[in-house]
Protein backbone atom coordinates (compact mmCIF):
# COMPACT_ATOMS: atom_id res chain seq x y z
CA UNK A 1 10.34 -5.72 -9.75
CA UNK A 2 8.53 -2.58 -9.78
CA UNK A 3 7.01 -0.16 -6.77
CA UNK A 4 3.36 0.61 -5.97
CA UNK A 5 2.16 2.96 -3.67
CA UNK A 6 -1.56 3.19 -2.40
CA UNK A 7 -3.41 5.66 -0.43
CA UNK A 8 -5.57 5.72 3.00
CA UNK A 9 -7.50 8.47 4.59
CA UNK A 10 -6.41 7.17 8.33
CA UNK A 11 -4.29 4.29 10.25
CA UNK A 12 -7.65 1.65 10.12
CA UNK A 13 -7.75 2.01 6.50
CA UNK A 14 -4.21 1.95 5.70
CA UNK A 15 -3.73 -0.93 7.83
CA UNK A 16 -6.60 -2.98 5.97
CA UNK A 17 -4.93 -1.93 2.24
CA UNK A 18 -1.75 -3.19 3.81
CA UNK A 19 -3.34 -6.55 5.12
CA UNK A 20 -4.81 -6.92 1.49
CA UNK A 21 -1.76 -6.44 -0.85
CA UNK A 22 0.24 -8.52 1.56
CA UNK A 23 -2.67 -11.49 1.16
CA UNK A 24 -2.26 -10.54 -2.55
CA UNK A 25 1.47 -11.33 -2.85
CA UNK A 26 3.10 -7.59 -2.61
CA UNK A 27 5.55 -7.02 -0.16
CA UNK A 28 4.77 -4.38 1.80
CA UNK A 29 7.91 -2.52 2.99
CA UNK A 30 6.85 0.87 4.54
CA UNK A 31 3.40 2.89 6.19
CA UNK A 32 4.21 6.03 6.00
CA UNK A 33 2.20 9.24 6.80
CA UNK A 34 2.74 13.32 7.71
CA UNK A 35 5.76 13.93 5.08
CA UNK A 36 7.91 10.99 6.23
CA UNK A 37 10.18 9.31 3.59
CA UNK A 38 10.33 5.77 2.90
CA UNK A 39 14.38 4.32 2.96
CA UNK A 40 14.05 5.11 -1.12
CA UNK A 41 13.48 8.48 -0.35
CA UNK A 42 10.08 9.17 -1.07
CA UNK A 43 7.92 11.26 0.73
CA UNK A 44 4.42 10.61 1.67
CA UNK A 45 2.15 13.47 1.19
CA UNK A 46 0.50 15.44 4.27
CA UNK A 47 -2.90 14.55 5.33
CA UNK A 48 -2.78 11.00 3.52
CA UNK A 49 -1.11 7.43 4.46
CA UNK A 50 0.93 5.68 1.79
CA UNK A 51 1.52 2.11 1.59
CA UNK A 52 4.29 1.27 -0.82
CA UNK A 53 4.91 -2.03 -1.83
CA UNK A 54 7.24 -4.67 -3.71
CA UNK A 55 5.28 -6.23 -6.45
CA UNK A 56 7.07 -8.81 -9.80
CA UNK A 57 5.08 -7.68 -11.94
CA UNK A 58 2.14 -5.35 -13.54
CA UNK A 59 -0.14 -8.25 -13.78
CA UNK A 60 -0.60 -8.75 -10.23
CA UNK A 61 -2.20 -5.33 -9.71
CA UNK A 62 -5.41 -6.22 -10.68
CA UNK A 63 -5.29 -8.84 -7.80
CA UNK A 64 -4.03 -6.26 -5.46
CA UNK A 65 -6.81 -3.79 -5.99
CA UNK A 66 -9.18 -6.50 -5.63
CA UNK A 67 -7.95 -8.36 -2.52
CA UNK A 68 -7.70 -4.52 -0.74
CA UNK A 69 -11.72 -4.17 -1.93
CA UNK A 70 -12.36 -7.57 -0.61
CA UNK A 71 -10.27 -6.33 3.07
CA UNK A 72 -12.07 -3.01 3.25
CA UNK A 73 -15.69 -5.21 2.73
CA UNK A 74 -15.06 -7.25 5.49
């Protein structure tokens, strides 16, 4: 199981990239924004949203990136 983590300039986006890797198969655990920290520990950066996710494997990134594209298109 590995992490991934991507960005969003404000809450609309960052809620379509979430909608899209969880219609991908990630599991989205945590939104966070302004410094917070994920339960890992992490730390989001200021100014940006992360979306961190739960994916099996390195092959499904592909289809991640693509079903966020297809999310934001809509």
């Amino acid at each position: 199981m590995r992490i991934i983590v991507r960005h969003a300039e404000d809450d609309f986006i960052a809620m379509k990239t979430a909608q899209g890797m969880e219609n991908s198969g990630a599991n989205v655990f945590s939104i966070t924004n302004n410094g917070q920290a994920t339960h890992f520990g992490a730390t989001a950066p200021h100014t940006r949203f992360c979306i961190w996710a739960k994916i099996e494997n390195d092959g499904m990134i592909e289809s991640i990136d693509d079903a966020i594209e297809k999310e934001l298109d809509e």
